[in-house]
Protein backbone atom coordinates (compact mmCIF):
# COMPACT_ATOMS: atom_id res chain seq x y z
CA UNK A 1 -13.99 -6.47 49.38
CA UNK A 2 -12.36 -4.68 46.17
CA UNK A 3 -11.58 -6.56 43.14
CA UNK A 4 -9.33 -6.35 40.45
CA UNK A 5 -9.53 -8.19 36.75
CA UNK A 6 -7.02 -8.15 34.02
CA UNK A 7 -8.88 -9.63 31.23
CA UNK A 8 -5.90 -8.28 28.57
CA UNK A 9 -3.79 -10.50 26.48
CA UNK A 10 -5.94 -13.58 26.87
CA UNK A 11 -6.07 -12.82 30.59
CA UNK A 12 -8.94 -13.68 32.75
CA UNK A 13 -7.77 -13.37 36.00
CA UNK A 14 -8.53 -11.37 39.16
CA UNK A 15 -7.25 -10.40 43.09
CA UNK A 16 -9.21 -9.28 45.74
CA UNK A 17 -8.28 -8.43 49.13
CA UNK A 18 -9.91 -7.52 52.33
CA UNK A 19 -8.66 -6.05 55.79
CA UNK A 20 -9.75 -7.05 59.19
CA UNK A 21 -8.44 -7.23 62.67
CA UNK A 22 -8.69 -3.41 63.28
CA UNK A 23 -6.44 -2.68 60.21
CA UNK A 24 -3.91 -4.78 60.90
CA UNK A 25 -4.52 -7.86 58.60
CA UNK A 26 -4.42 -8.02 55.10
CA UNK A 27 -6.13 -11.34 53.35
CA UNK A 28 -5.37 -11.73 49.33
CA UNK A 29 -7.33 -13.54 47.23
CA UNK A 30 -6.33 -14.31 43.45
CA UNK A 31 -6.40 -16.90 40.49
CA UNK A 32 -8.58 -17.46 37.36
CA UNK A 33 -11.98 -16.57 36.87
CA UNK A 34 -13.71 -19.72 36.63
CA UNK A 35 -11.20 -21.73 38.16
CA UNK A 36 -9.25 -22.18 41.24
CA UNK A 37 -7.98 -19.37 43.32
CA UNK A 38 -5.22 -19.16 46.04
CA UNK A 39 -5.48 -16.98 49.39
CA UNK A 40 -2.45 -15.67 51.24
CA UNK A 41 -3.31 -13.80 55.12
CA UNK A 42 -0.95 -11.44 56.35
CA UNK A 43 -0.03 -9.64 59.61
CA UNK A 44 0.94 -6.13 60.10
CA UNK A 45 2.70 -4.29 62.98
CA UNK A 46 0.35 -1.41 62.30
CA UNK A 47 -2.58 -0.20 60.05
CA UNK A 48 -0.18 2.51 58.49
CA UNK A 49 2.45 -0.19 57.50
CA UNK A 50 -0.82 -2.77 55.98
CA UNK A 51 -1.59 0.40 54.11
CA UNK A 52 1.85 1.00 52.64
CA UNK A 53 2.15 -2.26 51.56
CA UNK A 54 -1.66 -2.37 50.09
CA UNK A 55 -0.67 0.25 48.09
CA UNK A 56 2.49 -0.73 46.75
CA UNK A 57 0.68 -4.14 45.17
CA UNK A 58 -2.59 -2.05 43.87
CA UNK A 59 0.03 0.46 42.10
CA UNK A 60 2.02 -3.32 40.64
CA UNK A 61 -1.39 -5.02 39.61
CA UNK A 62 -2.95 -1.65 38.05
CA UNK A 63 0.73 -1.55 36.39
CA UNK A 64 -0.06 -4.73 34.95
CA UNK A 65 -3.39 -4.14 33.51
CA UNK A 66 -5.60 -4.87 36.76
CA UNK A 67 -8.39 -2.92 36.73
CA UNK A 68 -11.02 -2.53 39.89
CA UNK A 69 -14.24 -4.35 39.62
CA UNK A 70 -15.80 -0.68 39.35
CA UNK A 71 -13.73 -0.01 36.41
CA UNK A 72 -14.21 -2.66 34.76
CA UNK A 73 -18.27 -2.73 34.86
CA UNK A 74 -17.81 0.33 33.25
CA UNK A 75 -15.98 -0.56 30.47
CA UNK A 76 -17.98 -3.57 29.66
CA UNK A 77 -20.82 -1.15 29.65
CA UNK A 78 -19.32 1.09 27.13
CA UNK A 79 -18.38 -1.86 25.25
CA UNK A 80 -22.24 -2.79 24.48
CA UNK A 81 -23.40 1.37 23.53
């Protein structure tokens, strides 16, 4: 399940997501870290169409300072050289 975290501007929040039902449903995770999250499931007519719309919010939240769990284990890493 990827994960995004904007920890920016006094931000410490993330979003996750995961697909299942042979590509066509999308669950969202997101809220604090720490505190309480909220979880949204959503159904798509096709895989293509989940994947359109994945990528449209991915582009928004990296747009907003989101960065994948990935990302930022690397930065913290720096962050400690």
């Amino acid at each position: 399940m990827p994960i995004y975290h904007c920890q920016e501007a006094q931000h410490n929040k993330f979003w996750s997501y995961e697909i299942t039902s042979g590509g066509k449903t999308l669950s969202v995770s997101w809220g604090r870290i720490g505190g309480s999250s909220d979880s949204q499931t959503k159904s798509f007519y096709s895989a293509t169409a989940l994947q359109q719309f994945l990528n449209k919010k991915i582009s928004e939240k990296t747009g907003k300072g989101y960065r994948s769990e990935e990302h930022t284990s690397e930065l913290q890493s720096l962050r400690h050289l």
